[in-house]
N, C-alpha and C. Protein backbone atom coordinates (compact mmCIF):
# COMPACT_ATOMS: atom_id res chain seq x y z
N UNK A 1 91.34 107.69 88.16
CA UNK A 1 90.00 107.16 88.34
C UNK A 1 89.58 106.30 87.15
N UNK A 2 89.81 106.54 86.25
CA UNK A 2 89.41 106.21 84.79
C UNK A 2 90.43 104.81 84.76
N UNK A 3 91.29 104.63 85.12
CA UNK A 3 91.88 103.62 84.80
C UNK A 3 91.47 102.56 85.67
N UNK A 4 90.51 102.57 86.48
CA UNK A 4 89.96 101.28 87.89
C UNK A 4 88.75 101.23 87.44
N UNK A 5 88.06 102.00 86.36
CA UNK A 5 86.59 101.95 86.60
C UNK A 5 86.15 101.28 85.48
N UNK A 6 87.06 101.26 84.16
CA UNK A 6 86.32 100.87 83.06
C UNK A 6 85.22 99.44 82.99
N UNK A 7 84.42 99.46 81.99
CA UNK A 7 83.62 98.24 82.10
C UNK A 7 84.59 96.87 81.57
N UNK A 8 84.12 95.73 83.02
CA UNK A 8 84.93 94.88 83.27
C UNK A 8 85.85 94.94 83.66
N UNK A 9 86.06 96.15 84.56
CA UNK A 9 87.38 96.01 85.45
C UNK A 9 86.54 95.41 86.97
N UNK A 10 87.61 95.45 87.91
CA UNK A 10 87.13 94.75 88.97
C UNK A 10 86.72 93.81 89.35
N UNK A 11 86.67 92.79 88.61
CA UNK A 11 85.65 91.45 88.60
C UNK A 11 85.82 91.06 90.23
N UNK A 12 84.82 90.20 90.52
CA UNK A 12 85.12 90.10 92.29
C UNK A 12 84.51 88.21 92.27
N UNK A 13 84.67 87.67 93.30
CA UNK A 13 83.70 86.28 93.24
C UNK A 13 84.83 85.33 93.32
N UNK A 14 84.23 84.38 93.23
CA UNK A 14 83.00 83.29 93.20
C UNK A 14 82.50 83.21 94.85
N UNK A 15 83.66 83.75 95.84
CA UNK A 15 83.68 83.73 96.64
C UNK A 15 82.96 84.76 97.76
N UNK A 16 82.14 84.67 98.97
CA UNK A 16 81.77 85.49 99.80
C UNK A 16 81.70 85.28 100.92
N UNK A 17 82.83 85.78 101.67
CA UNK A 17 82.48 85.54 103.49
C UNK A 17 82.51 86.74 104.37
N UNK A 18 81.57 86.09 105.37
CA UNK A 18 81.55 86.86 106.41
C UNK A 18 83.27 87.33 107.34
N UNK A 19 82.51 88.51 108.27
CA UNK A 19 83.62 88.43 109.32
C UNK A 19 83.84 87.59 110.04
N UNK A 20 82.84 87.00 110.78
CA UNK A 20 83.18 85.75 111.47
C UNK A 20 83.54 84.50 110.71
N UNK A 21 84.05 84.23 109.83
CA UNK A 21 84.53 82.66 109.09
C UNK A 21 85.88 83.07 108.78
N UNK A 22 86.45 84.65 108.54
CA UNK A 22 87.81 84.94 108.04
C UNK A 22 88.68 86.22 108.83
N UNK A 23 89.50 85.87 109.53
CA UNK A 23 89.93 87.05 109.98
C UNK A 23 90.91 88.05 108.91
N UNK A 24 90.54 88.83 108.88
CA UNK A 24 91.11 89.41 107.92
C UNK A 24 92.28 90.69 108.20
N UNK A 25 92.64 90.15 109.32
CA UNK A 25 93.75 90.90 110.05
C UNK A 25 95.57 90.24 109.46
N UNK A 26 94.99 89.01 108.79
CA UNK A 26 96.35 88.22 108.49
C UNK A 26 95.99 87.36 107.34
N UNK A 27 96.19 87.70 106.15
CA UNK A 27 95.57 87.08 105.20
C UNK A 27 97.37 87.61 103.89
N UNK A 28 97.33 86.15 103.55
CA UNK A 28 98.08 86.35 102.45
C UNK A 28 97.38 86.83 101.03
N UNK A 29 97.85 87.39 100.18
CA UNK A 29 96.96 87.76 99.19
C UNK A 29 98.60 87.88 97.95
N UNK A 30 97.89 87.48 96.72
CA UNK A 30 98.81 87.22 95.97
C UNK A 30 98.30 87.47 94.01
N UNK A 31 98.95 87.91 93.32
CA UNK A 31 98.74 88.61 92.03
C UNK A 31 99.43 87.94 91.06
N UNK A 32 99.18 86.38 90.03
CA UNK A 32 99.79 86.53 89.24
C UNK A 32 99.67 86.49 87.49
N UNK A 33 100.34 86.50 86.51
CA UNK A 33 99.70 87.03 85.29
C UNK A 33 100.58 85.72 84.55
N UNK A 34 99.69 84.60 83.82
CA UNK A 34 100.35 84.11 83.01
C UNK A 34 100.98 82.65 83.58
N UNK A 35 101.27 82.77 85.13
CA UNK A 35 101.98 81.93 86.04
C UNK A 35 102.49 82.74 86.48
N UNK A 36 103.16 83.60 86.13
CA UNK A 36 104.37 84.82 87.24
C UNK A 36 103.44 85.68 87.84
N UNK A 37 104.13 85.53 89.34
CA UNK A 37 104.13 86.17 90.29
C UNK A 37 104.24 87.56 90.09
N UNK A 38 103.27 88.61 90.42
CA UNK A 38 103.82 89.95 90.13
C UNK A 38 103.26 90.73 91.35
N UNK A 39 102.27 90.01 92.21
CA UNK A 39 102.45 90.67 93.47
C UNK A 39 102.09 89.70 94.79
N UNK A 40 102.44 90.21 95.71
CA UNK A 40 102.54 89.29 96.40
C UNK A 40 102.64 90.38 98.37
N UNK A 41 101.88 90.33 99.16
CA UNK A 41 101.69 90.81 100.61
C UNK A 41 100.74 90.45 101.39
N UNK A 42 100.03 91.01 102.63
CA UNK A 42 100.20 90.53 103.40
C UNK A 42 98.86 91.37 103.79
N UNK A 43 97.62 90.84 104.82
CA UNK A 43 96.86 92.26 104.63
C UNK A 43 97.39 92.63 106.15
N UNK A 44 98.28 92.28 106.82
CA UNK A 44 98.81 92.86 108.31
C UNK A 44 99.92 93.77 108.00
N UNK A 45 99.81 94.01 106.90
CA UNK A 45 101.05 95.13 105.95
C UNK A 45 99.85 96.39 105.47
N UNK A 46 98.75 96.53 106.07
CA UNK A 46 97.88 97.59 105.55
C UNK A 46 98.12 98.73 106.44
N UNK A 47 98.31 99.78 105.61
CA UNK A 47 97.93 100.94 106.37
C UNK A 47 97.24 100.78 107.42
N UNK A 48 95.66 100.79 106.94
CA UNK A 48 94.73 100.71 107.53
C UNK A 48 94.06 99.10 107.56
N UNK A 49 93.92 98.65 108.92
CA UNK A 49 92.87 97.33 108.77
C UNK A 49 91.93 97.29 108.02
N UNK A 50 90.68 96.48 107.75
CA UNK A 50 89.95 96.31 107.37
C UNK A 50 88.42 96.92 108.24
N UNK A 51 88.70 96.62 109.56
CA UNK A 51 87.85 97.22 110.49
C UNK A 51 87.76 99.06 110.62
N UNK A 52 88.90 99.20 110.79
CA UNK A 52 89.25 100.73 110.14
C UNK A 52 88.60 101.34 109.49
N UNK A 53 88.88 100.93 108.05
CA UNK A 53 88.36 101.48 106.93
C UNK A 53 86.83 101.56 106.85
N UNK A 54 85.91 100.34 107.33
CA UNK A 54 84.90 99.90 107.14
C UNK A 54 84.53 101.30 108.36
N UNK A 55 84.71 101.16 109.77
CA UNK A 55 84.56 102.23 110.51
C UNK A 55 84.49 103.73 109.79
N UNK A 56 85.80 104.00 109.68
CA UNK A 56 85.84 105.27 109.09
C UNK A 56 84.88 105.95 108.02
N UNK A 57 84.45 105.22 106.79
CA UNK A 57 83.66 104.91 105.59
C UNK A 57 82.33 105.32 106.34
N UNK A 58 81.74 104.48 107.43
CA UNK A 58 80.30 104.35 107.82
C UNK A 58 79.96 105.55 108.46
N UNK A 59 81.40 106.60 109.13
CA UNK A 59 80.99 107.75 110.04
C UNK A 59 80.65 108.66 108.76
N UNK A 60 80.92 108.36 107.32
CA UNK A 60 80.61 109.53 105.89
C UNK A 60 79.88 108.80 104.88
N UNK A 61 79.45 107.92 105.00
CA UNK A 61 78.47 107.22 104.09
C UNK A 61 77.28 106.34 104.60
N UNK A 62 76.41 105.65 104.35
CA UNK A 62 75.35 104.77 104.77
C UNK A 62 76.53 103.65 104.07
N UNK A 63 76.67 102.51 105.17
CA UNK A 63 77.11 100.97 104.23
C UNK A 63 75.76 100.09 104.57
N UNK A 64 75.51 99.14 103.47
CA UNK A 64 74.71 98.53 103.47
C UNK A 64 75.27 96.83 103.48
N UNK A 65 74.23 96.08 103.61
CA UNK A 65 74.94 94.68 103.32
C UNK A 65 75.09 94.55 101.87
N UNK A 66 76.34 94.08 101.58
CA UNK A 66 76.28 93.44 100.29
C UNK A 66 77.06 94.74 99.51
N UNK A 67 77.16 95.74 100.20
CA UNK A 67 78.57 96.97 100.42
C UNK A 67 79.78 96.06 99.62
N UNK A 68 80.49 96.67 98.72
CA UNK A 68 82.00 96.10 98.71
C UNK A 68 82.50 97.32 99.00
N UNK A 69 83.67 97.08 99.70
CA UNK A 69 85.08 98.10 100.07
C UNK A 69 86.42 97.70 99.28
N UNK A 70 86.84 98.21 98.11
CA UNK A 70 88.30 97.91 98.30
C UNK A 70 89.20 98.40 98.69
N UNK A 71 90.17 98.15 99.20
CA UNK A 71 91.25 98.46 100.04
C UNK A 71 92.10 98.79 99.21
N UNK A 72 92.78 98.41 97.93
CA UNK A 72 93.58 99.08 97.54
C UNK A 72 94.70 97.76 97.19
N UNK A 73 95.72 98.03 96.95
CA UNK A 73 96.79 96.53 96.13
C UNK A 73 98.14 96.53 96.91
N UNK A 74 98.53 95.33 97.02
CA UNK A 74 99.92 94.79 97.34
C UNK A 74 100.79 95.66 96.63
N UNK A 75 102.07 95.65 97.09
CA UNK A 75 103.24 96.05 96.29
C UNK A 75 103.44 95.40 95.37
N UNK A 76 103.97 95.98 94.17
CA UNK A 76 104.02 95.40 92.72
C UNK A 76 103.95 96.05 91.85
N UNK A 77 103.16 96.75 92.07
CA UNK A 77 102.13 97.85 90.82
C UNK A 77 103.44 98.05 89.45
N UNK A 78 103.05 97.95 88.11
CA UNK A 78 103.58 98.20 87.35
C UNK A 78 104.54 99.60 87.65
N UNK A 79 103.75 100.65 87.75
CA UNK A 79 104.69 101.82 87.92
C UNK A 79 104.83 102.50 88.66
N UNK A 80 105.37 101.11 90.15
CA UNK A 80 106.69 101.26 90.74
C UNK A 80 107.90 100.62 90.12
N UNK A 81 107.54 100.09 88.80
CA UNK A 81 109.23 99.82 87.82
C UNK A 81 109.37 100.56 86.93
N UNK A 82 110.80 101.04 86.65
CA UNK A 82 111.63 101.64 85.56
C UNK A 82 110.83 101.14 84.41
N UNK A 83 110.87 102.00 83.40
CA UNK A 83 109.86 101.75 82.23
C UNK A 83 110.29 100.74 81.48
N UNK A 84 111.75 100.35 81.72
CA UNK A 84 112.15 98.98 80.63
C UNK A 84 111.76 97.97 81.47
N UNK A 85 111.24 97.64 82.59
CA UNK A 85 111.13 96.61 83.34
C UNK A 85 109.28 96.37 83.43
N UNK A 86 108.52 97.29 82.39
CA UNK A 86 107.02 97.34 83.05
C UNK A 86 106.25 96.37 81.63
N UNK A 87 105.85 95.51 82.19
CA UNK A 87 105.33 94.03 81.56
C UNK A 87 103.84 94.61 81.21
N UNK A 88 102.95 95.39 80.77
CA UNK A 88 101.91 95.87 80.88
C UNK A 88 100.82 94.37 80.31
N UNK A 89 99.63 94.37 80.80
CA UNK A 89 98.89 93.38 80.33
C UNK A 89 98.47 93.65 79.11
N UNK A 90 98.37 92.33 79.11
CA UNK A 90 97.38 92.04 76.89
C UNK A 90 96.23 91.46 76.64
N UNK A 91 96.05 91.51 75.64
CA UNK A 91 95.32 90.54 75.01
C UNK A 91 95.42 89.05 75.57
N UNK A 92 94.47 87.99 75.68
CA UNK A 92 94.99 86.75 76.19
C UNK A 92 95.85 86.54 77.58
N UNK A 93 96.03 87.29 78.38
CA UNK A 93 96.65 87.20 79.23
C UNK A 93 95.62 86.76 80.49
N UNK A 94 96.25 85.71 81.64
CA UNK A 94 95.41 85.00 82.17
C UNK A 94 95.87 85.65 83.64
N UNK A 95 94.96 86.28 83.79
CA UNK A 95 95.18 86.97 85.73
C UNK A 95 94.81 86.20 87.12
N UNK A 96 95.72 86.07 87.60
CA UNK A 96 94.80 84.59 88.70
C UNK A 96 95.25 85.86 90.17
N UNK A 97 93.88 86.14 91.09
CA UNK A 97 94.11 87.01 92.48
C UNK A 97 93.89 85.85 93.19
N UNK A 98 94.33 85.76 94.35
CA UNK A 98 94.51 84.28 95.36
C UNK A 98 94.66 85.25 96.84
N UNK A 99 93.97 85.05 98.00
CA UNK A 99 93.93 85.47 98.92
C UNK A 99 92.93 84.44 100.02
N UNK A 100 94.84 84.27 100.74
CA UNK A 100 94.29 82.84 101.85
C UNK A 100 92.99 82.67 102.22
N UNK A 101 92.73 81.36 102.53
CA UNK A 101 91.70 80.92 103.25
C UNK A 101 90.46 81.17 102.64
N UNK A 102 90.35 81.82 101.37
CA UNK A 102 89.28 82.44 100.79
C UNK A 102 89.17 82.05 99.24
N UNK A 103 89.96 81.56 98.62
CA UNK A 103 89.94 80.96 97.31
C UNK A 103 90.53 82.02 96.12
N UNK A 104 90.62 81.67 94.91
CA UNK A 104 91.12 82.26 94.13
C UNK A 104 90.40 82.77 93.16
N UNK A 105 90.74 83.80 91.82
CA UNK A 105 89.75 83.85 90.59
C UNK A 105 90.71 84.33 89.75
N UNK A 106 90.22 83.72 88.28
CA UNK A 106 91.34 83.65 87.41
C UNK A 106 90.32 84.83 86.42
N UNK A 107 90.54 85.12 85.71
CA UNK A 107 90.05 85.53 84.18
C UNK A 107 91.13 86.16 83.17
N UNK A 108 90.95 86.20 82.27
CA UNK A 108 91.51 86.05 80.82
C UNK A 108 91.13 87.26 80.05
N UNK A 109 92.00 88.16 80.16
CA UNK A 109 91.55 89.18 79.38
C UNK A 109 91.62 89.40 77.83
N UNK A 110 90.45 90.24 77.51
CA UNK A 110 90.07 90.20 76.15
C UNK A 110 90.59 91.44 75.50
């Protein structure tokens, strides 16, 4: 828990759409640090859809507009690699998330 929550994790934006402008049944989505690629899928590779989740969520919580849900990350994750192979982020390191049809966001960690 502690490792998703700290202040300035999560950043989200610039971007916001509705359901009707993006289907989000088939959306490429992509992770990389620096220029390299470090993740990279598919959201028709989800467990669970997006409709799903949002369903499921609303039968145990109130959602409101303006609600975020995250779903959770592509394959990649640092530790699913052998410990000599795990690139951990730094200082200065430039994170760009990109997910079709919807635009990208970079930031630069401090």
């Amino acid at each position: 828990l502690l490792g998703k929550t700290c202040d300035g994790f999560a950043p989200i934006g610039p971007y916001l759409v509705t359901a009707d402008e993006v289907d989000s049944s088939n959306l490429e989505i992509s992770c990389s640090v620096n220029g390299e690629l470090r993740q990279q899928g598919n959201t028709k590779n989800m467990i669970f859809d997006c409709a799903h989740i949002g369903s499921y969520l609303s039968q145990h919580m109130t959602l409101r507009p303006c609600d975020i849900i995250f779903t959770g990350t592509p394959a990649g994750v640092i530790l699913g690699y052998p410990e000599e192979q795990r690139n951990w982020l730094k200082s200065g390191d430039e994170v760009v998330i990109s997910i079709e049809k919807i635009g990208s966001l970079k930031n630069k960690l401090k």
